[in-house]
C-alpha atoms as a PDB file:
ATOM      1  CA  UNK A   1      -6.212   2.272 -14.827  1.00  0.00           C
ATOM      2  CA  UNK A   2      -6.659  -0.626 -12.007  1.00  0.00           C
ATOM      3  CA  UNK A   3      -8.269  -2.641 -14.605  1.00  0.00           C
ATOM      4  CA  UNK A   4      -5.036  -4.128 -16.201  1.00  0.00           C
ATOM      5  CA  UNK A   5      -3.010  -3.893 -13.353  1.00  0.00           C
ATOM      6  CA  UNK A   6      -2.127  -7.208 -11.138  1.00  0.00           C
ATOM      7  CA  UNK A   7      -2.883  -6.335  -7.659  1.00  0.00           C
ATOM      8  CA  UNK A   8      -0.799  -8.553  -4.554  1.00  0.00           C
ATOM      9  CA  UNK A   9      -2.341  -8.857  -1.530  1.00  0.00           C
ATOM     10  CA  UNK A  10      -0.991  -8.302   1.845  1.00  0.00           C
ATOM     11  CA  UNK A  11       0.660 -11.152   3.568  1.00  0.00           C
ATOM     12  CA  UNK A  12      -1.464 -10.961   6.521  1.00  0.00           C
ATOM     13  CA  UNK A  13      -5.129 -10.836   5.123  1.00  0.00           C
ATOM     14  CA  UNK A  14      -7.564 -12.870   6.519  1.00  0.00           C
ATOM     15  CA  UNK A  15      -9.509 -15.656   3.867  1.00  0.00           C
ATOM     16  CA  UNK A  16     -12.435 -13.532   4.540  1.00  0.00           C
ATOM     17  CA  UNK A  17     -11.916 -10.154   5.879  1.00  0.00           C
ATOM     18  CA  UNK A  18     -10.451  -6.821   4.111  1.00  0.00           C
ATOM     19  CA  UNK A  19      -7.013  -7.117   2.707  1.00  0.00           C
ATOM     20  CA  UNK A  20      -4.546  -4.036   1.436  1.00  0.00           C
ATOM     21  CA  UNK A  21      -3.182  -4.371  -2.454  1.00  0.00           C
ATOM     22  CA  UNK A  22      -0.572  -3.653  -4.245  1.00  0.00           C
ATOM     23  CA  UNK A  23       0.236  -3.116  -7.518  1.00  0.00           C
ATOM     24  CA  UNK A  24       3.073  -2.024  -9.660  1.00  0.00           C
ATOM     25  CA  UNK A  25       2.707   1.077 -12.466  1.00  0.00           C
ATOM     26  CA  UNK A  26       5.311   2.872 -13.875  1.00  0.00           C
ATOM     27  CA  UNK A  27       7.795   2.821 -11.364  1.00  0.00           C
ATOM     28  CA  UNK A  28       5.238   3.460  -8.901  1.00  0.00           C
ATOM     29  CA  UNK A  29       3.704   1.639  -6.117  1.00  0.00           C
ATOM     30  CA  UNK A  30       0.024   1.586  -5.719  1.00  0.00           C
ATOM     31  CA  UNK A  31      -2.012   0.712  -3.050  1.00  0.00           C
ATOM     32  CA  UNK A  32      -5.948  -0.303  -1.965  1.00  0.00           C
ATOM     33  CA  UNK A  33      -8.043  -1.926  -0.042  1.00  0.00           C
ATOM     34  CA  UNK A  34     -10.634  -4.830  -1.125  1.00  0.00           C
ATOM     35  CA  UNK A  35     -13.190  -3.120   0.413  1.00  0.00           C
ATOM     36  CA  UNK A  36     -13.003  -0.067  -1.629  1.00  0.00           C
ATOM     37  CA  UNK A  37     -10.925  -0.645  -4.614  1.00  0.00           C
ATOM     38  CA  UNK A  38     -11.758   2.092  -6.884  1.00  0.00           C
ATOM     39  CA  UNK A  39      -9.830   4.546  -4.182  1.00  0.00           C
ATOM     40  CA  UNK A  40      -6.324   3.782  -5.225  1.00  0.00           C
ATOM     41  CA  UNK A  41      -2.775   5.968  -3.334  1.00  0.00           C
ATOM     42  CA  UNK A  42      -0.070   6.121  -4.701  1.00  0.00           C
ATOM     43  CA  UNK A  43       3.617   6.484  -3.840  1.00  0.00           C
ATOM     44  CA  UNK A  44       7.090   5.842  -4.508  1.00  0.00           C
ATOM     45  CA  UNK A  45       8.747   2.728  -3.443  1.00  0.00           C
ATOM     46  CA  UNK A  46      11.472   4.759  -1.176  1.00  0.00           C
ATOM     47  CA  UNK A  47       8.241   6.512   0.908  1.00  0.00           C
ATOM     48  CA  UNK A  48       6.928   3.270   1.535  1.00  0.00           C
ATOM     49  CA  UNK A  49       9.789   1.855   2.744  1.00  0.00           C
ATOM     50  CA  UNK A  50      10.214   4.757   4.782  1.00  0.00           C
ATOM     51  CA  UNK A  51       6.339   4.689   5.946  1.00  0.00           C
ATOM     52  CA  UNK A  52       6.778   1.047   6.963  1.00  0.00           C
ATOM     53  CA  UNK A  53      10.233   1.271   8.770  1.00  0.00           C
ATOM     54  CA  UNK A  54       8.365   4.230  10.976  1.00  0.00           C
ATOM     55  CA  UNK A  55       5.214   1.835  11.300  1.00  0.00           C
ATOM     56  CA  UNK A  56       7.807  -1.172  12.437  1.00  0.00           C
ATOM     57  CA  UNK A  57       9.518   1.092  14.989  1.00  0.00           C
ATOM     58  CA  UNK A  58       6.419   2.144  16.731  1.00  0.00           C
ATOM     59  CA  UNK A  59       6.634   5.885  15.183  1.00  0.00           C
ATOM     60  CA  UNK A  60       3.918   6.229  12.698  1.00  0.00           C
ATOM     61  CA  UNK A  61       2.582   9.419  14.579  1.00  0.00           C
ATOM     62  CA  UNK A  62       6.059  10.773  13.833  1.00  0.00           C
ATOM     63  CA  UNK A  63       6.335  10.820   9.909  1.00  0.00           C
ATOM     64  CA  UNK A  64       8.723  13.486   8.799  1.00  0.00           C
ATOM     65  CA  UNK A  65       7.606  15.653   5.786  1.00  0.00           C
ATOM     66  CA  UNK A  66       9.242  15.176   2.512  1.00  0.00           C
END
């Protein structure tokens, strides 16, 4: 599957270090890191948002449940 899919990476990777990915499937957001790409998670683009608003405001202890 992660074969034919184009993978972004994060903004704020470093040349040489570990970076997060993400790619786009079938309205779907997927995500990895460089260091491990065969282990892929994926979401919807509202929980993201959602898990990255939290992770902004200081909160990512505090996720709610959906």
């Amino acid at each position: 599957m992660t074969a034919s899919l184009i993978w972004q990476k994060s903004t704020f990777s470093q040349e040489s270090g570990d970076c997060v990915e993400l790619a786009a499937h079938g309205g779907a957001v997927l995500i990895r890191e460089s260091d491990d790409p065969a282990t892929v998670v994926r979401t919807t683009p509202a929980d993201l948002a959602r898990f990255l608003q939290h992770i902004k405001q200081g909160r990512g202890e505090q996720l709610p449940r959906t």
